[in-house]
Structures are given as structure tokens and as C-alpha cells.
C-alpha atoms as a PDB file:
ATOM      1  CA  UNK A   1       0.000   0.000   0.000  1.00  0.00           C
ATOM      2  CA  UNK A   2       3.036   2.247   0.902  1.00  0.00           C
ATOM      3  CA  UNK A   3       4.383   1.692  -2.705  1.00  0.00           C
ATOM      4  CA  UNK A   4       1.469   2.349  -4.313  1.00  0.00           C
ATOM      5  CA  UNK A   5       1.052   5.751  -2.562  1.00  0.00           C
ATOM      6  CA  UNK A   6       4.714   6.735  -3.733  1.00  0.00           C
ATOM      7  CA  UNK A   7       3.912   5.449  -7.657  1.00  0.00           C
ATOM      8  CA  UNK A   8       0.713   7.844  -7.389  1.00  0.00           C
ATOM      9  CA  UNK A   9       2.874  10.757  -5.448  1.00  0.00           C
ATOM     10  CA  UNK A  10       5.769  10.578  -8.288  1.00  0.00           C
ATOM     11  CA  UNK A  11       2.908  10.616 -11.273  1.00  0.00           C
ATOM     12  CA  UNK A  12       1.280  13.364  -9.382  1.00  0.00           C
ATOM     13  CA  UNK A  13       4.962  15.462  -9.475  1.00  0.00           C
ATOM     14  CA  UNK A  14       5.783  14.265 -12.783  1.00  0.00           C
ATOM     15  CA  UNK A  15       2.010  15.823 -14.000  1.00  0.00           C
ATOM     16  CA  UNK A  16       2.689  18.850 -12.481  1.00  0.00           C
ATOM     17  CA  UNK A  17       6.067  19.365 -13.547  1.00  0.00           C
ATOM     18  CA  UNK A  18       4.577  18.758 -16.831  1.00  0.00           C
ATOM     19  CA  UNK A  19       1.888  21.481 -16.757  1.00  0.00           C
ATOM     20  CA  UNK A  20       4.726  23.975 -15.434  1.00  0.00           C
ATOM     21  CA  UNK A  21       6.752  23.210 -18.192  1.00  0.00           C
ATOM     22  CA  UNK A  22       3.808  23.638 -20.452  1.00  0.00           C
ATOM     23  CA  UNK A  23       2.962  27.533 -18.812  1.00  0.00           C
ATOM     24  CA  UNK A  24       7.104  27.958 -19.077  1.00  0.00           C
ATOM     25  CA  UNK A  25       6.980  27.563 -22.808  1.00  0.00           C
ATOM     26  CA  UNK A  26       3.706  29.707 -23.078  1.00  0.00           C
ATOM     27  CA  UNK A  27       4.796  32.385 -21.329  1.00  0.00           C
ATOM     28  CA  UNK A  28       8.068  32.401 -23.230  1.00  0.00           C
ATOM     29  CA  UNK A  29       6.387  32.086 -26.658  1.00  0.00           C
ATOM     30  CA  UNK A  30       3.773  34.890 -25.990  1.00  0.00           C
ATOM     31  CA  UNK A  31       7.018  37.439 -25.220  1.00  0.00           C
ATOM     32  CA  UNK A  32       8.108  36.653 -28.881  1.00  0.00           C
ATOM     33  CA  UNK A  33       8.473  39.265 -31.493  1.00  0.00           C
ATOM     34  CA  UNK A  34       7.507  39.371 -34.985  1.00  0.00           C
ATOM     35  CA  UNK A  35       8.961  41.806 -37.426  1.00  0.00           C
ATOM     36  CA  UNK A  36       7.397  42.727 -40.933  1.00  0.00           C
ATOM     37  CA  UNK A  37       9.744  44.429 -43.337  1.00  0.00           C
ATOM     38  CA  UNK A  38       7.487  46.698 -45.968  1.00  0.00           C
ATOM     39  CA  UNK A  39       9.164  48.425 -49.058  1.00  0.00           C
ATOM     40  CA  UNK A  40       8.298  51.622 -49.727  1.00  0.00           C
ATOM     41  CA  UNK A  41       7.114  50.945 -53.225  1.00  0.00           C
ATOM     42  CA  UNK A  42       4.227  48.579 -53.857  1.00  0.00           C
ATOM     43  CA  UNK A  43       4.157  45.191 -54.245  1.00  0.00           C
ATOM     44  CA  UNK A  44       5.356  44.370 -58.303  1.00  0.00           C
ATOM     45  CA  UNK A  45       4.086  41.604 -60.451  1.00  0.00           C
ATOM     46  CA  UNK A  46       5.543  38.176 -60.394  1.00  0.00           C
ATOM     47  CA  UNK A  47       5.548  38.276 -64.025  1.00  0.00           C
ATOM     48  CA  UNK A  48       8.014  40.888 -64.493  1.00  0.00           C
ATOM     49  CA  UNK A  49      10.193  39.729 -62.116  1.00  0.00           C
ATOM     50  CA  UNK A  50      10.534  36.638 -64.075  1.00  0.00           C
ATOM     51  CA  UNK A  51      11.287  38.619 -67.227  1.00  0.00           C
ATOM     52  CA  UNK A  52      13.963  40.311 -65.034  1.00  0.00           C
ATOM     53  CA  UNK A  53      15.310  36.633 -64.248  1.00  0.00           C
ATOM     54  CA  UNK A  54      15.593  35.492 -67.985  1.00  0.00           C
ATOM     55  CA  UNK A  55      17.130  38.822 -68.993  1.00  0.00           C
ATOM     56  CA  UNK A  56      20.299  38.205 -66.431  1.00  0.00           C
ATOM     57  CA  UNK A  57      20.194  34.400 -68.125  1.00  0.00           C
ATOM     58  CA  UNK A  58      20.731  36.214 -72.177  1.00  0.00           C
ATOM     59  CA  UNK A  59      19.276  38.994 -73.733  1.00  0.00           C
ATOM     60  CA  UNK A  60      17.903  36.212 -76.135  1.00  0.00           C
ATOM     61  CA  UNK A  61      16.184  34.399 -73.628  1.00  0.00           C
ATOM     62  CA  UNK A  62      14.144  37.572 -72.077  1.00  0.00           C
ATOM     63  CA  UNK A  63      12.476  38.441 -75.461  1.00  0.00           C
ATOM     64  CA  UNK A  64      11.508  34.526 -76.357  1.00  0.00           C
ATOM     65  CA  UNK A  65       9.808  35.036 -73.025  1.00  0.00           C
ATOM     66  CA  UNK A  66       8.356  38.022 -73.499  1.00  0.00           C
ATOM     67  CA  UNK A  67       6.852  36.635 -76.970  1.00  0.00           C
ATOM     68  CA  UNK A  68       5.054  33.840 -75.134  1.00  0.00           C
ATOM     69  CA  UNK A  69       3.492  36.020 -72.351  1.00  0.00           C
ATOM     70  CA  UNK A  70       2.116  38.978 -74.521  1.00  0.00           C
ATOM     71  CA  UNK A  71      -1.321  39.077 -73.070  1.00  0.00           C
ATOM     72  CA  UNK A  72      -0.805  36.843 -70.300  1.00  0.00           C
ATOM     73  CA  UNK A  73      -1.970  39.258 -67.745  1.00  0.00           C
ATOM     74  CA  UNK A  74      -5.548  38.874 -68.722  1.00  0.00           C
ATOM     75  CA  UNK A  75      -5.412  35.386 -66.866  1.00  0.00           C
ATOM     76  CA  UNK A  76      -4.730  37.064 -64.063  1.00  0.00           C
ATOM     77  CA  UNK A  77      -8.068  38.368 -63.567  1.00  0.00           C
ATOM     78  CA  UNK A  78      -9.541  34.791 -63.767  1.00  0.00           C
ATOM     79  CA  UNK A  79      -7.672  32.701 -62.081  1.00  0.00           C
ATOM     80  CA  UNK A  80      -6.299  32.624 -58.208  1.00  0.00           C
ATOM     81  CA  UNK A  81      -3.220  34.064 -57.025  1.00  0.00           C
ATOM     82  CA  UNK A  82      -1.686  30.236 -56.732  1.00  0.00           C
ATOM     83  CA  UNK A  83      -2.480  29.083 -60.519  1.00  0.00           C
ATOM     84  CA  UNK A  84      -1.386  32.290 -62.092  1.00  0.00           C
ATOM     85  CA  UNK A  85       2.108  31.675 -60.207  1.00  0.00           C
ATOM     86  CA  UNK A  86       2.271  28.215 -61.633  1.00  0.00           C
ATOM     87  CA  UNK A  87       1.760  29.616 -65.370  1.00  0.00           C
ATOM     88  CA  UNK A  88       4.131  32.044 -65.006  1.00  0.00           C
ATOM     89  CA  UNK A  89       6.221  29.089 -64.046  1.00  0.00           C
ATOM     90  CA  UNK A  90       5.564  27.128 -66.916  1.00  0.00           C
ATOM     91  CA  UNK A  91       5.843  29.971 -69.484  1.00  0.00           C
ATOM     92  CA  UNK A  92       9.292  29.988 -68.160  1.00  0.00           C
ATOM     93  CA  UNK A  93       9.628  26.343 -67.951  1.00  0.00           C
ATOM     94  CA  UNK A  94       9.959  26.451 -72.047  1.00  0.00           C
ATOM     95  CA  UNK A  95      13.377  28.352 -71.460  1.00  0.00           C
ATOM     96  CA  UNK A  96      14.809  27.036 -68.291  1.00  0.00           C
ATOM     97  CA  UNK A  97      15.899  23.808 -67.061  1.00  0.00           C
ATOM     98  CA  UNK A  98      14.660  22.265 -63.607  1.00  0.00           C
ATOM     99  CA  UNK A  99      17.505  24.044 -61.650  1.00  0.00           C
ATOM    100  CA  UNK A 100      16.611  27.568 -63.029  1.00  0.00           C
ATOM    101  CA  UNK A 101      13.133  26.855 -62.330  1.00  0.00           C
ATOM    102  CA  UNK A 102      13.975  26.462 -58.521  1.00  0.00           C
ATOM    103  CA  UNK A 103      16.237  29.001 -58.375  1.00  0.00           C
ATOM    104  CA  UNK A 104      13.547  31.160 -60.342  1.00  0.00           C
ATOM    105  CA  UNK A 105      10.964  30.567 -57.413  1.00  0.00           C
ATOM    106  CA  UNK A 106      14.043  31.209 -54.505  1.00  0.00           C
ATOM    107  CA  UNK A 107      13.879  34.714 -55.884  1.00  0.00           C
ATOM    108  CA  UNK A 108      10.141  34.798 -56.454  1.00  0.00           C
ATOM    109  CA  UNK A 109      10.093  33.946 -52.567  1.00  0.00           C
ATOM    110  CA  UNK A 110      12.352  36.747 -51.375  1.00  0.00           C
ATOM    111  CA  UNK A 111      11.187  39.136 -54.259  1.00  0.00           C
ATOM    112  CA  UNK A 112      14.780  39.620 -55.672  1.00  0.00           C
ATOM    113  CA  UNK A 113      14.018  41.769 -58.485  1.00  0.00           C
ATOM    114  CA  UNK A 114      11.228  44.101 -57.301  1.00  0.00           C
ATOM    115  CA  UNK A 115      13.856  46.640 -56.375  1.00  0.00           C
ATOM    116  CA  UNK A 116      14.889  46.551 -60.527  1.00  0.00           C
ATOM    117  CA  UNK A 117      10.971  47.093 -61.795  1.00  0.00           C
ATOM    118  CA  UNK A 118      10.582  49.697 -59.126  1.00  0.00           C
ATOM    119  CA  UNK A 119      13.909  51.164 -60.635  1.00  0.00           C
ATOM    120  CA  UNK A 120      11.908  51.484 -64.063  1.00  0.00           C
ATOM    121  CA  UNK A 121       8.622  52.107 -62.870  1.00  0.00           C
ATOM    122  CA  UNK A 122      10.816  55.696 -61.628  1.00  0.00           C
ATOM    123  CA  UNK A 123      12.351  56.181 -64.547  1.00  0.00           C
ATOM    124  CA  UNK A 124       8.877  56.242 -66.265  1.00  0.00           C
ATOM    125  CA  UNK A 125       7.801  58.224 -63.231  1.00  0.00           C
ATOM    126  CA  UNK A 126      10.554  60.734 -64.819  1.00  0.00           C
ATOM    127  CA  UNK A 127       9.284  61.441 -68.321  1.00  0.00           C
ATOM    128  CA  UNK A 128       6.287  61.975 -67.173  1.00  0.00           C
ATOM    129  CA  UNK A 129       4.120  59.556 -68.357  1.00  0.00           C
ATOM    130  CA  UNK A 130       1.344  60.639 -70.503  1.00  0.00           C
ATOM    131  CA  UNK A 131      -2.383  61.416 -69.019  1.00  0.00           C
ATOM    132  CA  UNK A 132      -4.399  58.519 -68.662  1.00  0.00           C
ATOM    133  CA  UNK A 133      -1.800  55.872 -71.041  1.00  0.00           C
ATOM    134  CA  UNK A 134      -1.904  52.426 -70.315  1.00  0.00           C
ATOM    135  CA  UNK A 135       1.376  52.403 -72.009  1.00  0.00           C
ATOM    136  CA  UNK A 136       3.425  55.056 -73.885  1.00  0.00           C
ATOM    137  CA  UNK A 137       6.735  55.541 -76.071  1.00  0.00           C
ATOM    138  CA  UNK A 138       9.285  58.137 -76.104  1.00  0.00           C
ATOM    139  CA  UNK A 139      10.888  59.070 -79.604  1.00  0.00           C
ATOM    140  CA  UNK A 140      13.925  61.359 -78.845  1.00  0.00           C
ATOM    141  CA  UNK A 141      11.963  63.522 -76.279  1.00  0.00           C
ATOM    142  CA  UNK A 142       8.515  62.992 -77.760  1.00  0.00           C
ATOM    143  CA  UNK A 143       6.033  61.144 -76.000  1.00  0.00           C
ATOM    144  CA  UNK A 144       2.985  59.472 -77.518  1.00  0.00           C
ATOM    145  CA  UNK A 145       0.582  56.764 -76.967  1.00  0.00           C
ATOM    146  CA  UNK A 146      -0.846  56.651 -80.006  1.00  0.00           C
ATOM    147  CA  UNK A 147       0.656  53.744 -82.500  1.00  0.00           C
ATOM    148  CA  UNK A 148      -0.430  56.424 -85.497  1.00  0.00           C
ATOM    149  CA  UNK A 149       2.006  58.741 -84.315  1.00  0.00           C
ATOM    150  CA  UNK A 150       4.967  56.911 -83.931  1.00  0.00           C
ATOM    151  CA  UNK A 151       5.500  57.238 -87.963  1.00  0.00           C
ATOM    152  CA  UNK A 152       5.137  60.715 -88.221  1.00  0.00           C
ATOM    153  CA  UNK A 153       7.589  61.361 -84.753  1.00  0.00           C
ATOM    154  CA  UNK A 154      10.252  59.306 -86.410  1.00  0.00           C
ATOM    155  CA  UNK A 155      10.631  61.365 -89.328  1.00  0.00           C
ATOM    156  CA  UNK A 156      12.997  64.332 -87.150  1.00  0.00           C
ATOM    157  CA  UNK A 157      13.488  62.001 -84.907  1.00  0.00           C
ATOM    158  CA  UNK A 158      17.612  62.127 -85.541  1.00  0.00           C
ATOM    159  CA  UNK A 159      17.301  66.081 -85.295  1.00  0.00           C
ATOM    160  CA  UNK A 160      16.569  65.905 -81.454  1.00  0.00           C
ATOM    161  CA  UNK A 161      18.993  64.738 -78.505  1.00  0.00           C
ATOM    162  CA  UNK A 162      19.527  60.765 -78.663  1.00  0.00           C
ATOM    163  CA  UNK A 163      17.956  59.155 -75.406  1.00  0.00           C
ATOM    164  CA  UNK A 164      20.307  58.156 -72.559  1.00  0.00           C
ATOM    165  CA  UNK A 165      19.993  54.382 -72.207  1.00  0.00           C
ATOM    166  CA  UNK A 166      20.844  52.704 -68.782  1.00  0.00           C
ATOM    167  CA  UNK A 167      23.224  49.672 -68.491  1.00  0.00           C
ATOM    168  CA  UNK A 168      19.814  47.469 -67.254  1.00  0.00           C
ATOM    169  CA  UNK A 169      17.206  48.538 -70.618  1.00  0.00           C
ATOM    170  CA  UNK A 170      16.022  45.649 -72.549  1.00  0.00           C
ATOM    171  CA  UNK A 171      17.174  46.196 -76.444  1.00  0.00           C
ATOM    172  CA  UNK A 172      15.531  43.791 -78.935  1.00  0.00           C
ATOM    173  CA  UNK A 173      18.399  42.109 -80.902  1.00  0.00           C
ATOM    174  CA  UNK A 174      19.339  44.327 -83.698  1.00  0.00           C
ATOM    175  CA  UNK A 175      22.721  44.280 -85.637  1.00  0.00           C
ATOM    176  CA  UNK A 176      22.987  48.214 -85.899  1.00  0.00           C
ATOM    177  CA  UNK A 177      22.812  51.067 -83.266  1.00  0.00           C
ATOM    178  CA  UNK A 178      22.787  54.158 -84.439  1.00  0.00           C
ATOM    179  CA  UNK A 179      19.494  53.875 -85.406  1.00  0.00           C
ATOM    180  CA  UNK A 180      16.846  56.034 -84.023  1.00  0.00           C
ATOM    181  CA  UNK A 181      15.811  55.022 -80.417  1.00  0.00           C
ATOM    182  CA  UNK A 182      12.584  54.451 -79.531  1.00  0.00           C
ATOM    183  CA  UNK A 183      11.719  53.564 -75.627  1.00  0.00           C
ATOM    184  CA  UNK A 184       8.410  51.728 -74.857  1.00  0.00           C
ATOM    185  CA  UNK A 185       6.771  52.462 -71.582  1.00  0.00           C
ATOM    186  CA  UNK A 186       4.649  49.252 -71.032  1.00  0.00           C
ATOM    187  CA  UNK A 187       3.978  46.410 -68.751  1.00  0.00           C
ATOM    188  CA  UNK A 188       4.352  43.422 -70.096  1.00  0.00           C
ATOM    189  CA  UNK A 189       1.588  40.938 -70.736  1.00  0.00           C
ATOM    190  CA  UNK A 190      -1.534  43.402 -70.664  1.00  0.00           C
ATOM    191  CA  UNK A 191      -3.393  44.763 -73.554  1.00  0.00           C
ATOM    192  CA  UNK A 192      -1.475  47.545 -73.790  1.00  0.00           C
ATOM    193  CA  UNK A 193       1.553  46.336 -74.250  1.00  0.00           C
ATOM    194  CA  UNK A 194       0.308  43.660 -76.986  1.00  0.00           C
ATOM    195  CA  UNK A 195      -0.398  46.375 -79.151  1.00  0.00           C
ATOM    196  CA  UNK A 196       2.468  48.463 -78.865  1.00  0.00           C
ATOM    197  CA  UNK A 197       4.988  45.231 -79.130  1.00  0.00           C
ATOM    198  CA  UNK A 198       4.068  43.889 -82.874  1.00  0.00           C
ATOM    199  CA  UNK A 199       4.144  47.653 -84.375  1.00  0.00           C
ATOM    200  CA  UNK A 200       8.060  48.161 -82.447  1.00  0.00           C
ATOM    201  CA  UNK A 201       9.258  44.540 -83.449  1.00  0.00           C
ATOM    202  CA  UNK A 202       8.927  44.301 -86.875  1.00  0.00           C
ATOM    203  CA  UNK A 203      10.224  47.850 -87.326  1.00  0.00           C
ATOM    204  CA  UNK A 204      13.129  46.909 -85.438  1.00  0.00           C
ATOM    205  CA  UNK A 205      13.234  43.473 -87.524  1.00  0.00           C
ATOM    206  CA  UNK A 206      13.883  45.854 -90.666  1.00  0.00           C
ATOM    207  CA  UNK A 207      16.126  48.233 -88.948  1.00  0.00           C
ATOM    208  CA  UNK A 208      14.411  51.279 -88.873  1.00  0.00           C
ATOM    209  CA  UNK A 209      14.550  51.831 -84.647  1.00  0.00           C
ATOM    210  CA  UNK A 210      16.379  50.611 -81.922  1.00  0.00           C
ATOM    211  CA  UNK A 211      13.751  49.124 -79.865  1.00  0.00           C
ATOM    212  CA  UNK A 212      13.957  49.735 -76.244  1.00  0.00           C
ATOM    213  CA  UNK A 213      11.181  48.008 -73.748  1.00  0.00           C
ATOM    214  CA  UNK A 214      11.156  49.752 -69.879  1.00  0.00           C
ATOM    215  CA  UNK A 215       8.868  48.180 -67.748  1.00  0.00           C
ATOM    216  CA  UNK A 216       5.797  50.630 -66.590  1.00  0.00           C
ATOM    217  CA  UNK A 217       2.882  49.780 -64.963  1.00  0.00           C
ATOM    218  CA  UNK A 218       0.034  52.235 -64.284  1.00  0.00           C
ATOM    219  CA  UNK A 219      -1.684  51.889 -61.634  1.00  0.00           C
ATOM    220  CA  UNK A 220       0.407  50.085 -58.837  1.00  0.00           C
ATOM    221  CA  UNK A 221      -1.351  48.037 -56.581  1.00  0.00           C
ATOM    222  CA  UNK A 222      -2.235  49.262 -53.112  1.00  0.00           C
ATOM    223  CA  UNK A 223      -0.528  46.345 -51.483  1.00  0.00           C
ATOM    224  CA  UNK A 224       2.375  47.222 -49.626  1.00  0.00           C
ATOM    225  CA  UNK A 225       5.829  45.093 -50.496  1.00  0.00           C
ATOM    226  CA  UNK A 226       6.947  43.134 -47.807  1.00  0.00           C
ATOM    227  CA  UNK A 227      10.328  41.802 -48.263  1.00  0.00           C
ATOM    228  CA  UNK A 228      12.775  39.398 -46.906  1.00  0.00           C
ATOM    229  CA  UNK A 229      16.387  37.959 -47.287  1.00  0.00           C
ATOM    230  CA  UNK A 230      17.941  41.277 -47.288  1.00  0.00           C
ATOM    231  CA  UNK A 231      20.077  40.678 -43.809  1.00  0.00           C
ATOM    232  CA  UNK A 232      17.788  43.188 -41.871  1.00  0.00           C
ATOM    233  CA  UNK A 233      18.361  43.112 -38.157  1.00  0.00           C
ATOM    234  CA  UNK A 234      16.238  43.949 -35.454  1.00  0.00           C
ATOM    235  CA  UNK A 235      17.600  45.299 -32.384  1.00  0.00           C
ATOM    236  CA  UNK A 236      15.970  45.703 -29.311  1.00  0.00           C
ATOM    237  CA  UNK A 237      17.758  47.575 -26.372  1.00  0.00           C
ATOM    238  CA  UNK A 238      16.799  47.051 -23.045  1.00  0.00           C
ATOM    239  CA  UNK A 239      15.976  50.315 -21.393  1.00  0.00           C
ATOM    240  CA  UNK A 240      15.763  49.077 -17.648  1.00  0.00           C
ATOM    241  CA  UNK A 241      17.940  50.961 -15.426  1.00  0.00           C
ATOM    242  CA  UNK A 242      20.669  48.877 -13.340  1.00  0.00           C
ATOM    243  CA  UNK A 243      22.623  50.300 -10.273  1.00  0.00           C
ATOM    244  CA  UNK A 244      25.989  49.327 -10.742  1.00  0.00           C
ATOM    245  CA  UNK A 245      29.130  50.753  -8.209  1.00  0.00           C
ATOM    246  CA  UNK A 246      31.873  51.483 -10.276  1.00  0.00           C
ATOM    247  CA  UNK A 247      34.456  51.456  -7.739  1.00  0.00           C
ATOM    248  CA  UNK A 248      34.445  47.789  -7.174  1.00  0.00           C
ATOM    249  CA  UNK A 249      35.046  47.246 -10.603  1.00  0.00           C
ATOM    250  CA  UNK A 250      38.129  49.423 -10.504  1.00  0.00           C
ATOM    251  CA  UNK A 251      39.688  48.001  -8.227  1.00  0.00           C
ATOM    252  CA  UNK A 252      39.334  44.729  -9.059  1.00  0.00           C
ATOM    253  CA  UNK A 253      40.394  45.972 -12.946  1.00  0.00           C
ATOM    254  CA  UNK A 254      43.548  47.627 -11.102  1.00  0.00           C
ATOM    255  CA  UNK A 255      44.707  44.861  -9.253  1.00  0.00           C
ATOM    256  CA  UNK A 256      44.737  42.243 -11.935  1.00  0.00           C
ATOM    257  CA  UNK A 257      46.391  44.590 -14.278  1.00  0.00           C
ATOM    258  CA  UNK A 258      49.709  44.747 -11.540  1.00  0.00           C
ATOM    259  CA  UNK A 259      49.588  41.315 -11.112  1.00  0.00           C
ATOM    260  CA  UNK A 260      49.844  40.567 -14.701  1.00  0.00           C
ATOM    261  CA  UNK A 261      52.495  42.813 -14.946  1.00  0.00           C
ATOM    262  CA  UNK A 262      54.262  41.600 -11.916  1.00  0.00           C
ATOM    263  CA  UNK A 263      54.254  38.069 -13.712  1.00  0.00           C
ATOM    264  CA  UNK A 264      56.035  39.456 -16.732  1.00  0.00           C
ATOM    265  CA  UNK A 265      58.819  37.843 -16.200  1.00  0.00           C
ATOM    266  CA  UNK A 266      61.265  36.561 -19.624  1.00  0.00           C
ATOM    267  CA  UNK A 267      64.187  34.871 -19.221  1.00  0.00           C
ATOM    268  CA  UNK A 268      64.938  36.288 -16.016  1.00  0.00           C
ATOM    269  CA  UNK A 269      63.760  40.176 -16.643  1.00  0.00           C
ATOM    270  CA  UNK A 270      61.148  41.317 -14.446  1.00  0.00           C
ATOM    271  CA  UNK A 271      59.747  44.233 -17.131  1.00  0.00           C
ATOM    272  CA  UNK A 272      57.066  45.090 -14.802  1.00  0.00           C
ATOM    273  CA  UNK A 273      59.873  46.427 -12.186  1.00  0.00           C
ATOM    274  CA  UNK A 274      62.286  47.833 -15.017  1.00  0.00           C
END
């Protein structure tokens, strides 16, 4: 009977050392902190940051891409947020092996190249854009986004000031350069863009323009752009005050400074005393 009461005391303490543990590890997770890291810039599509991706594979490979994904934007008004990712992903799938497909969705998870469209998307911001364009062009200072126009601003076009162009634009394959330049404003697979593209290609095809494609998009979403993988810290400093007597410390800094010196002895030579 005396061992039975034991085996029921030590399941009794082992149940309530359980429960304490359990309250322990509450208490400690609800004192956690979690950190959100917002852009200032809204959040970007997926589908230009995959363009990005193919242009740092070849030039080549970021306008095959863009030829398959004209209008591919429309989808996204159709289907969910999870199947339009996996299109994207196989639009790119007919250009990239199974390694640049994961690496492709590593930098769709930590949103690696929505600094680079926000870089364009303030260029554009520059010009200014047009009132009320979808998607624009720039002819040597001109703007338009009418496709009738772009015939009749190309005829002086070589009288005005050439166009800077930025180490990062997209140029479609041409074998000439000094040719005149003409800058699309779009983003790529809407409407907009789809009409814009054909007209620019084939002139560029017969080498009348240099084509240039910036990426533009007109109305940003509202959704902020959280972002991660960009070695961001978060320090918290404890602000509770702590008495501390400095004189103690002093001391005891004083004393085992002599008697290291004290013990400085080589080969004889106390240096401490000399």
C-alpha cells in the first residue's frame, strides 16, 4: 500500500512538472516578437520579375519570353493568385531547365528583383508619363501613346537629342545602333503592351529603330511590399535601469592589471619592475 502511494505521489509530481513546463513555454512564446519588413514601393508583379530573371540568363532568352506572355496578364483576372504563379512558371519552364526553375521561385520567394521594376517604374515616373496611357513611347523627347504617331515622330526624330539608355534597358536584338531610339513604356503581358509590341518589333526586324522596352505599370497596386532575405536586423535595447558601483570594478580591474604585470617575467627580466 506504501508503494502504491509513492507510484501515485511521483505521477502526481511528474504531471505537475509537466503542466509547469507547459505555462514555461507559453509564457516564453507569448514574449516573442515578430517583425514585418514593408518596401516603400508597392508590391510588383511576379511576371516581371521573371522577365527580369531570364534577362540576367541572355538577352535572347528575355524576349523569347516576353513573346510567349504577350497578353498573359488577362489570366490574371480569372484565375487565383496560386495558378497564375504556376503559369508564369511554366511559361518559363519552355526556357529554363529544372535548376533555373527552382532558383527562379528562390527569388520569387524573397522578391529579388522588385527593387529593378521599381527602378523602371521611376524612370517612367521621370518622363512623365502621358495622361491617362496604359502604355506610352518616347521618340527622342517625344512622348505618344498613339501607335499612329509613332511614324510621323520618327521622321525628325535624328534632329533631337539621342535618349540616354541605362546599363539594365532591354534592347531587342538588332545588328545596328545608331538607329533612331525608340523607348516603350509598357507592362508586359496586358493589352497595352500587346499592341504596342508587334508595331516596335517588326520595325526593329527591318532596322528602322532601336527598340527599347522599360517596364511601366500604371496603376500600382495598393498592397504594400513586404520583403525578406535582405540581412535586416532587429535590435531591441533594453531600457531598464541597473545600479551598478563602479568602484568595485576598478579596483578589481587595477589589481589584476599589476599582477599581470608583476608576472612578466622573460628569461629572467622582471619588465614590470624595469
Amino acid at each position: 500500500m506504501a508503494k502504491a502511494t509513492d507510484v501515485v505521489r511521483l505521477l502526481l509530481g511528474s504531471t505537475a512538472l509537466c503542466f509547469s513546463l507547459l505555462d514555461a513555454r507559453t509564457a516564453s512564446a507569448s514574449k516573442s516578437v515578430t517583425a514585418h519588413l514593408a518596401a516603400k514601393w508597392p508590391e510588383t508583379p511576379l511576371l516581371l520579375e521573371a522577365s527580369e530573371f531570364m534577362a540576367e540568363e541572355s538577352n535572347e532568352k528575355f524576349w523569347q519570353f516576353l513573346e510567349t506572355v504577350q497578353e498573359l496578364a488577362i489570366y490574371k483576372q480569372t484565375e487565383s493568385a496560386y495558378s497564375y504563379y504556376n503559369l508564369i512558371l511554366k511559361k518559363a519552364g519552355q526556357f529554363l531547365d529544372n535548376l533555373h526553375i527552382n532558383l527562379l521561385k528562390f527569388a520569387f520567394s524573397i522578391r529579388a528583383y522588385s527593387p529593378t521594376i521599381q527602378m523602371f517604374q521611376q524612370i517612367a515616373a521621370d518622363e512623365p508619363p502621358p495622361d491617362g496611357c496604359d502604355a506610352f513611347v518616347v521618340i527622342h523627347k517625344k512622348h505618344t501613346c498613339k501607335i499612329n504617331e509613332i511614324k510621323k515622330l520618327l521622321k525628325k526624330a535624328t534632329s533631337r537629342p539621342r535618349p540616354y539608355l541605362f546599363k539594365g534597358d532591354h534592347k531587342f536584338p538588332t545588328n545596328k545602333e545608331n538607329l533612331p531610339v525608340i523607348i516603350l513604356y509598357a507592362e508586359m503581358g496586358t493589352r497595352a503592351f500587346g499592341k504596342f509590341h508587334p508595331v516596335l518589333s517588326e520595325k526593329a526586324k527591318n532596322g528602322e529603330i532601336l527598340y527599347v522596352l522599360r517596364h511601366y505599370i500604371q496603376k500600382p497596386v495598393s498592397q504594400k511590399m513586404y520583403l525578406s532575405g535582405y540581412g535586416v536586423e532587429l535590435a531591441i535595447k533594453s531600457t531598464e535601469y541597473k545600479a551598478l558601483d563602479d568602484t568595485q570594478v576598478k579596483t578589481v580591474t587595477n589589481a589584476t592589471v599589476e599582477d599581470g604585470i608583476e608576472t612578466n617575467e622573460v628569461q629572467g627580466f622582471l619588465f614590470g619592475k624595469l
